[in-house]
Protein backbone atom coordinates (compact mmCIF):
# COMPACT_ATOMS: atom_id res chain seq x y z
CA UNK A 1 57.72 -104.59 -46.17
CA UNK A 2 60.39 -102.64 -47.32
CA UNK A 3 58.06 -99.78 -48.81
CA UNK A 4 57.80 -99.23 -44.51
CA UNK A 5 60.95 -99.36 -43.61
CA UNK A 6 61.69 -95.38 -42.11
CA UNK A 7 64.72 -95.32 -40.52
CA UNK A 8 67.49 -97.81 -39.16
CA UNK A 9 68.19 -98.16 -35.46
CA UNK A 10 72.15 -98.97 -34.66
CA UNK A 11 73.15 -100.18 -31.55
CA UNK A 12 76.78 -100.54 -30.12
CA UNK A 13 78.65 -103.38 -29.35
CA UNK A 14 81.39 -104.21 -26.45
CA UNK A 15 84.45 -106.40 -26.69
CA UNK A 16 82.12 -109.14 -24.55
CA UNK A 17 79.43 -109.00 -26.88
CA UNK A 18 79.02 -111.17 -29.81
CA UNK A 19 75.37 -110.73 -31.07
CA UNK A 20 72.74 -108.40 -29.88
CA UNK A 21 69.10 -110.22 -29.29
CA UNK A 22 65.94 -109.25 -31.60
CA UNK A 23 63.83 -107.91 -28.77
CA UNK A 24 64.79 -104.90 -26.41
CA UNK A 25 62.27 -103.33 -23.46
CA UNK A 26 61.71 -99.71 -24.10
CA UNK A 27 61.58 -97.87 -20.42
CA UNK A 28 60.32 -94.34 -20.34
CA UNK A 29 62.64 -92.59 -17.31
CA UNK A 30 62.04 -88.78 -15.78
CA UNK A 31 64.25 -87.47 -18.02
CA UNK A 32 65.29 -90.19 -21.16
CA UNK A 33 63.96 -93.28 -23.10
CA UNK A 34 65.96 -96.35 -22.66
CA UNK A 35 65.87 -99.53 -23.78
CA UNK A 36 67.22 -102.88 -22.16
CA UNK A 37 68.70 -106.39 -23.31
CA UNK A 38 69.24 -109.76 -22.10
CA UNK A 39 72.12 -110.72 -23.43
CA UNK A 40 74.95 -113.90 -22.60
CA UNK A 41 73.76 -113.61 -19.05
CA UNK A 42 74.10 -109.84 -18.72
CA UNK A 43 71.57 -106.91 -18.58
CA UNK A 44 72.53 -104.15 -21.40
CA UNK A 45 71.44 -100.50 -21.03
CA UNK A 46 71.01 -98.37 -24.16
CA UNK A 47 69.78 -94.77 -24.95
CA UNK A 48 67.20 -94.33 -27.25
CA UNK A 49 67.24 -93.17 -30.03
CA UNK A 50 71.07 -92.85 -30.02
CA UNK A 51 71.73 -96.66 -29.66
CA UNK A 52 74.56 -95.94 -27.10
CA UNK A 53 75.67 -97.96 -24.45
CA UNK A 54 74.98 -96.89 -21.32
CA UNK A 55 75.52 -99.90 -18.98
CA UNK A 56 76.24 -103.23 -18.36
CA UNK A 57 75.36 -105.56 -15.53
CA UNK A 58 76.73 -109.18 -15.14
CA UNK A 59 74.50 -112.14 -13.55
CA UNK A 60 75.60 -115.42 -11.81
CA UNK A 61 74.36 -118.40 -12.24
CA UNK A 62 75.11 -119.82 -8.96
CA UNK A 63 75.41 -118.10 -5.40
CA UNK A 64 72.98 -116.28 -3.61
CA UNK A 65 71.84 -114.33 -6.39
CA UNK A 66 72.28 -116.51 -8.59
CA UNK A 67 69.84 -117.11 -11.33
CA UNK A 68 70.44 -120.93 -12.43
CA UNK A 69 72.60 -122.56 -15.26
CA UNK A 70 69.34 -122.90 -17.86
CA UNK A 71 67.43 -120.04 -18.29
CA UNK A 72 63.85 -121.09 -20.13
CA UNK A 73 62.83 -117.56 -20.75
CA UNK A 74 63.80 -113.82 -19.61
CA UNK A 75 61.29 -110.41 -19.22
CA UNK A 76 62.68 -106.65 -17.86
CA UNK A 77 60.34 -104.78 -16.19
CA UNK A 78 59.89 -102.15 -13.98
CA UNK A 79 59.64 -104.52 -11.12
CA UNK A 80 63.32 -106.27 -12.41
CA UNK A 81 63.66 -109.27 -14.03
CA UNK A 82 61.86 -112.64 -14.31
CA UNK A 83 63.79 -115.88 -15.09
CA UNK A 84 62.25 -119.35 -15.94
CA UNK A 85 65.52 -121.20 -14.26
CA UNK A 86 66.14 -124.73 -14.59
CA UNK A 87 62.57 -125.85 -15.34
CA UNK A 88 62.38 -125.40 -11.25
CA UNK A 89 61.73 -122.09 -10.03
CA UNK A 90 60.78 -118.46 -11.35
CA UNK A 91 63.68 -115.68 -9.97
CA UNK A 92 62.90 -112.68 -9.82
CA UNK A 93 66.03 -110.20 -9.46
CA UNK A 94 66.52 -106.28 -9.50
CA UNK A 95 68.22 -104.74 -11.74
CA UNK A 96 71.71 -105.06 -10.74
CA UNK A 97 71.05 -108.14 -10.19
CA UNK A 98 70.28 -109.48 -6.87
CA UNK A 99 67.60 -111.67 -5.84
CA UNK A 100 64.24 -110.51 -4.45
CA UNK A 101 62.33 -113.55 -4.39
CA UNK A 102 62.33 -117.30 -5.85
CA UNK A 103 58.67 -118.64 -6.97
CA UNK A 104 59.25 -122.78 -7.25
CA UNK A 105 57.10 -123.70 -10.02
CA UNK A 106 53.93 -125.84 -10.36
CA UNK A 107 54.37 -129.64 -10.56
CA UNK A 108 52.33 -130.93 -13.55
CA UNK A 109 50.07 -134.06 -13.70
CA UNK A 110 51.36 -137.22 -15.52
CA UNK A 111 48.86 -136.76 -18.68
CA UNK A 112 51.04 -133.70 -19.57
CA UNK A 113 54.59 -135.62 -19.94
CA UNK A 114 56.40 -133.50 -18.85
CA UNK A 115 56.20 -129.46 -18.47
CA UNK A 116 58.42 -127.08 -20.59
CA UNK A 117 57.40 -124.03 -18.63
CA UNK A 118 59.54 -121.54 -22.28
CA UNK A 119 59.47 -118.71 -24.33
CA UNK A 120 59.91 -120.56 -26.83
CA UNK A 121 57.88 -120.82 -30.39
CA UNK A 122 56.74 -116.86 -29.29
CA UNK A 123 55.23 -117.32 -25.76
CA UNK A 124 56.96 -114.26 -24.08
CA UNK A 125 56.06 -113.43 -20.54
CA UNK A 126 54.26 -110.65 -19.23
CA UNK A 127 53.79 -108.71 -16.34
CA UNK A 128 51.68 -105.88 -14.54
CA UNK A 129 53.19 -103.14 -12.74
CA UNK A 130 50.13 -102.79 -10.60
CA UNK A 131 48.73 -106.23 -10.07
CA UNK A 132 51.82 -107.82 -9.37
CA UNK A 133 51.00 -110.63 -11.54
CA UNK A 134 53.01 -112.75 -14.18
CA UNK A 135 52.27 -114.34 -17.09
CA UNK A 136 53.83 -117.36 -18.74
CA UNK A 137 53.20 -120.64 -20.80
CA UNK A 138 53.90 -124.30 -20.76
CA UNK A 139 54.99 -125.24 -24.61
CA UNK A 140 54.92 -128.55 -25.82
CA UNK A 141 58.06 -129.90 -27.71
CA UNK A 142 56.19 -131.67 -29.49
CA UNK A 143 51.97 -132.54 -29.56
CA UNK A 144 51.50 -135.92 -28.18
CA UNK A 145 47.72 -138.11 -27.60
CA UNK A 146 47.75 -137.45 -24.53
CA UNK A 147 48.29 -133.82 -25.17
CA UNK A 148 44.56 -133.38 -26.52
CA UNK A 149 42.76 -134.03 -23.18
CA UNK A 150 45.37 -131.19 -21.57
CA UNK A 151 44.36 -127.67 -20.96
CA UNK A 152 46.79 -126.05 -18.79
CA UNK A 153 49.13 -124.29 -20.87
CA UNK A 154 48.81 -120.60 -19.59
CA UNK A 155 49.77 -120.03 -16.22
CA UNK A 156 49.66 -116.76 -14.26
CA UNK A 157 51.67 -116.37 -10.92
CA UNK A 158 50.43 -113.71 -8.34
CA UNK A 159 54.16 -112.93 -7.06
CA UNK A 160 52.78 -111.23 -4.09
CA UNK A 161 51.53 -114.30 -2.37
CA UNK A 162 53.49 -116.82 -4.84
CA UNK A 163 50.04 -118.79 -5.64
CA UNK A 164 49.79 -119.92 -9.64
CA UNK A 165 46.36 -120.28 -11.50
CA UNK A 166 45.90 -121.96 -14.59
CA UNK A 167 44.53 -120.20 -17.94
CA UNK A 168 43.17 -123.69 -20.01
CA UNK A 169 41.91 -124.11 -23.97
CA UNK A 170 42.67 -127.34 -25.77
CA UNK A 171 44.32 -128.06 -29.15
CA UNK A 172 41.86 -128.24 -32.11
CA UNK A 173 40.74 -131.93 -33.38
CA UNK A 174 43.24 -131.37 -36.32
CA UNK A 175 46.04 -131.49 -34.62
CA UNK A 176 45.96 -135.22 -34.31
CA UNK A 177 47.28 -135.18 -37.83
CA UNK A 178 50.52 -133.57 -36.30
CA UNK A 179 51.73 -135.73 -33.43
CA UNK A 180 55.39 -135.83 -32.89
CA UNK A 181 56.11 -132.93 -35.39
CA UNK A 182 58.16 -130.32 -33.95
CA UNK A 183 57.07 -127.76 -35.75
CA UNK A 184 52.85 -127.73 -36.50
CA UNK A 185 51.87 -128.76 -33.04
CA UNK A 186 53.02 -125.94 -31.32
CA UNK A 187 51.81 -122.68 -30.11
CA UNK A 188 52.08 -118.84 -29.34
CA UNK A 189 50.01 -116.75 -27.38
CA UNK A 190 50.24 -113.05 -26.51
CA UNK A 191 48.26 -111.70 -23.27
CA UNK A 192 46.86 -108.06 -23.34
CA UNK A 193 46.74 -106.74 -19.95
CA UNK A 194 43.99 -104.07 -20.58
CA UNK A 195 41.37 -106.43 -21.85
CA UNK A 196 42.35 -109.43 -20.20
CA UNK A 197 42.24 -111.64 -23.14
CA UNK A 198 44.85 -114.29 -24.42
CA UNK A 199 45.36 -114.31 -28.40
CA UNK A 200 46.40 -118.01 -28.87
CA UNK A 201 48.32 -118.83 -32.48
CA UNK A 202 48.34 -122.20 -33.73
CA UNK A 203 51.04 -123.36 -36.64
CA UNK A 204 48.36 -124.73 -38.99
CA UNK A 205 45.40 -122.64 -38.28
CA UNK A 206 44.29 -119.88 -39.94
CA UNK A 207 42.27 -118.29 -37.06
CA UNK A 208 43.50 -116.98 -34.01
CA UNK A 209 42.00 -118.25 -30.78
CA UNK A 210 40.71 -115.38 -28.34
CA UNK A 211 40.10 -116.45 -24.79
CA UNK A 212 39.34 -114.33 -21.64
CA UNK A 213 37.67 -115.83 -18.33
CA UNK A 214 34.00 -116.44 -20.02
CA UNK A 215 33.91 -117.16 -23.42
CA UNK A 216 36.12 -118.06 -26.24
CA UNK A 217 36.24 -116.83 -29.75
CA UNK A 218 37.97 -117.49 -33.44
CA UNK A 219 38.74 -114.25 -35.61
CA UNK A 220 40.19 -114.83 -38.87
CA UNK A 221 44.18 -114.35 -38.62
CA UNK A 222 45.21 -115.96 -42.10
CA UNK A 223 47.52 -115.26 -44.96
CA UNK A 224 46.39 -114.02 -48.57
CA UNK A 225 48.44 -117.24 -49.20
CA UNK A 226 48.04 -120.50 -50.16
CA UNK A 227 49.80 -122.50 -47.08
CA UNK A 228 50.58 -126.36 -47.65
CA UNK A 229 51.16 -127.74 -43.95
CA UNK A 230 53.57 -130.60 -44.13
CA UNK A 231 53.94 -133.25 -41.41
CA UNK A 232 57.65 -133.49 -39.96
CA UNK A 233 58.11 -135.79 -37.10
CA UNK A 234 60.76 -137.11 -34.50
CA UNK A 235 62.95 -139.89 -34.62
CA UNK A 236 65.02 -142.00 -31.41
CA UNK A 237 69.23 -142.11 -31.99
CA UNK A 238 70.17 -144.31 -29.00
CA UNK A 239 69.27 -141.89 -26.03
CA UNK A 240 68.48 -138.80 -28.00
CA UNK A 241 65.34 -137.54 -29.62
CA UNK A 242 65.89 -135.93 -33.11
CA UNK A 243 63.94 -132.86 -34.49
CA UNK A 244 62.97 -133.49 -37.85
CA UNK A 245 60.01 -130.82 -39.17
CA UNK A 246 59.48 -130.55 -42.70
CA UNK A 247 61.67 -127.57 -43.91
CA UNK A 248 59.31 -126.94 -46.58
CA UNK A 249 55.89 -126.68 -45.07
CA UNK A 250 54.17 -123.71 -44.00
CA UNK A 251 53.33 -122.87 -40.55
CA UNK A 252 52.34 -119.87 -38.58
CA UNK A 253 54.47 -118.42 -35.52
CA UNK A 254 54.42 -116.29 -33.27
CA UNK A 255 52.26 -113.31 -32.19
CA UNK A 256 53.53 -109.98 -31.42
CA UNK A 257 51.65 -106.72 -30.36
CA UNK A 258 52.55 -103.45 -31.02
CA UNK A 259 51.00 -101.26 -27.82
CA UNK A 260 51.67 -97.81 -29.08
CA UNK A 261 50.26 -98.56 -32.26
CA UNK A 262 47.80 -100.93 -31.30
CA UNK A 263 48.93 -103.51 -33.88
CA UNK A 264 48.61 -107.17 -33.98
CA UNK A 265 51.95 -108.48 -35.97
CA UNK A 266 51.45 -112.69 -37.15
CA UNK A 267 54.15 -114.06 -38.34
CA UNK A 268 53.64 -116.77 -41.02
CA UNK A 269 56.85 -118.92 -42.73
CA UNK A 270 55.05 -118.90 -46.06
CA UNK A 271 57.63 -121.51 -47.79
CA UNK A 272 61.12 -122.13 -48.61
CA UNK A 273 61.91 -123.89 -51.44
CA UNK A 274 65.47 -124.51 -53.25
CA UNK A 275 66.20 -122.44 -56.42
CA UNK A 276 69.54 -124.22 -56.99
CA UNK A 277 72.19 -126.19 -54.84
CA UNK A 278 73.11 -124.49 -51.83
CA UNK A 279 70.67 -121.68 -52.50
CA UNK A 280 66.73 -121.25 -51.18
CA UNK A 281 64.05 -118.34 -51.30
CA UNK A 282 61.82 -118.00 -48.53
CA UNK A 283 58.77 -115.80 -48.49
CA UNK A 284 57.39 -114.93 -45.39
CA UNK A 285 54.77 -112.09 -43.94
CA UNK A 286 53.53 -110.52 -41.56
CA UNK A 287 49.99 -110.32 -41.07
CA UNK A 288 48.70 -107.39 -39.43
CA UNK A 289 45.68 -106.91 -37.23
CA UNK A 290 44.20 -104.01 -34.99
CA UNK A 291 42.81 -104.16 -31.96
CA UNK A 292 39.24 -105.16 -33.11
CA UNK A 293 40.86 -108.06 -34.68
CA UNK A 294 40.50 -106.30 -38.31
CA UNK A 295 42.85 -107.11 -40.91
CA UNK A 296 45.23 -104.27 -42.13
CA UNK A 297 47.65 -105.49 -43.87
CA UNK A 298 50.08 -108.33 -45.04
CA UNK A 299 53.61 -107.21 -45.39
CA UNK A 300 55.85 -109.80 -47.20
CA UNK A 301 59.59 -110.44 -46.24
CA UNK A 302 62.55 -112.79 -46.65
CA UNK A 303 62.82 -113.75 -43.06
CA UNK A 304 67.09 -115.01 -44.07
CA UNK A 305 67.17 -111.11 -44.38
CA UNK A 306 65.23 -109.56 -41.65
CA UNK A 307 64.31 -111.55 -38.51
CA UNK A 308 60.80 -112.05 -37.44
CA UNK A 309 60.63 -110.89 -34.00
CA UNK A 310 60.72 -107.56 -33.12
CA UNK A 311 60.67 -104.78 -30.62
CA UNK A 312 58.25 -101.74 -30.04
CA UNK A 313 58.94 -98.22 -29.40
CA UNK A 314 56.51 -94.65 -29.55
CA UNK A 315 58.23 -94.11 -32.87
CA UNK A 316 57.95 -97.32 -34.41
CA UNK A 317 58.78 -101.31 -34.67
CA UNK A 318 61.80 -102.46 -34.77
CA UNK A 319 63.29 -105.38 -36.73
CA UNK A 320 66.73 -106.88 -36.82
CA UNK A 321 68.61 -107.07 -40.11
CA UNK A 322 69.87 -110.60 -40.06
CA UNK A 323 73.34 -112.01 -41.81
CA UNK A 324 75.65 -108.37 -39.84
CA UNK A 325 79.02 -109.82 -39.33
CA UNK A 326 80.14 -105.54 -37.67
CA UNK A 327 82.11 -105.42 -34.32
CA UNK A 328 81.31 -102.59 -33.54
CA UNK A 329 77.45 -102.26 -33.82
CA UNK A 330 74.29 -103.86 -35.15
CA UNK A 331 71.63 -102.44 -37.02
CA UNK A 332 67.65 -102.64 -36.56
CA UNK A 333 64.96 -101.53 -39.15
CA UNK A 334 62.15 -99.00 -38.15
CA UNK A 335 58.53 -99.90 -39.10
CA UNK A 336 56.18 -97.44 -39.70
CA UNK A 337 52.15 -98.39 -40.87
């Protein structure tokens, strides 16, 4: 990856902030580019390219406007800002942040187990400007039996009359092999507006799932690398459930699409193995697609050195340098392929 690395992208710091997120929302304005941050429940405003600050905004969690204690996921758009809040309700503010509407969401039916309407494991939201309509996912902590019979994991809310539809594909027949491990039976998805097709990621497949409203498709999304997928699992400690994935196994992440560029970006955790005590090497990559679905490339990375999600921008992609310990500001690698 480094041979693509063009130009580094620094971005300053106030007294209140501690670490700057991986992901930032370029806006295009009448007369400036800008690009926004969620950050420690406040809304940053930066100029672009010059990484200043411009503005910041604090949100309550409680109140009139306020947005709830535990946010699930966050998107900035033109239309303000979206808020998975307390597993009970989408808010959707403005950007100074008051409240323009609250969107309780959909109860679930029992097979499910439990919804975890998240961002997390790479399902971002999205949203259209013109059809008023937001996109979001229900991610599993873990894959359990009754799991495989489930199809509603992509939901899209019309937030003009407040009515959700469901977007369903099922899990894959191998994924009974990885019940109760919190790493290989999750997934990612990223929704492209302009076609209206989902791209669907599992962690120990090497295709890529394509789904739109009539058909479904595989396209071949994998590494140039052999990938050993080794079953973690979960384990009861009195009234807590503990994580325990294999930290050695391969697994693909999430998706990420470059719209300027038109650029698929597939993260895959290749492996990480121990070279001596206290010390590991990890190889990771990202595999990049176009818009047909064509492979282009596979750019290999330490992801302890550079962080695996990313932001996009008409002059590039943008990843964060991991391990910065500045006060003052906090750097961001420009992509160019």
């Amino acid at each position: 990856m480094t041979e693509f690395i063009t130009d580094t992208l620094y971005f300053e710091k106030d007294e209140f902030t501690k670490n700057l997120p991986t992901k930032f929302s370029f806006f295009e304005k009448s007369d400036s580019s800008l690009l926004y941050c969620w950050s420690a429940n406040r809304l940053l405003q930066y100029a672009y390219p010059s990484g200043k600050l411009i503005s910041s905004t604090n949100f309550f969690a409680e109140g009139p406007d306020g947005i709830g204690a535990y946010i699930s996921g966050t998107l900035i758009t033109d239309d303000g800002l979206f808020f998975i809040s307390d597993q009970k309700e989408i808010v959707q503010t403005d950007l100074g942040g008051k409240v323009v509407r609250r969107y309780p969401l959909p109860v679930v039916p029992g097979e499910r187990l439990g919804a975890n309407f998240s961002t997390m494991n790479g399902n971002e939201m999205s949203y259209n400007t013109e059809s008023k309509v937001l996109v979001l996912a229900d991610v599993p902590f873990v894959l359990k039996a009754a799991n495989m019979s489930y199809r509603d994991w992509l939901w899209k809310l019309d937030t003009r009359t407040g009515n959700f539809v469901t977007v369903g594909f099922g899990y894959p027949e191998i994924y009974k092999e990885y019940y109760d491990d919190p790493e290989l039976g999750v997934f990612s998805h990223t929704y492209l507006e302009d076609k209206g097709l989902f791209v669907i990621s599992f962690a120990a497949n090497d295709s890529l799932l394509l789904l739109d409203t009539d058909q479904t498709l595989w396209v071949d999304g994998g590494s140039t690398r052999s990938l050993t997928f080794q079953k973690g699992k979960t384990e009861p400690r009195g009234e807590w459930t503990v994580f325990l994935p294999s930290m050695e196994t391969s697994r693909y992440k999430r998706t990420q699409f470059d719209p300027y560029r038109k650029r698929f970006w597939r993260y895959v955790d290749i492996q990480t193995y121990k070279l001596e005590e206290d010390k590991f090497k990890n190889e990771s990559s990202f595999i990049m697609l176009d818009q047909d679905f064509k492979k282009v490339a596979e750019l290999f990375f330490d992801n302890r050195k550079i962080l695996p999600t990313g932001f996009s921008t008409p002059n590039g992609f943008y990843l964060k340098l991991a391990g910065q310990d500045s006060d003052d500001r906090e750097a961001y690698l420009r992509i160019q392929l």
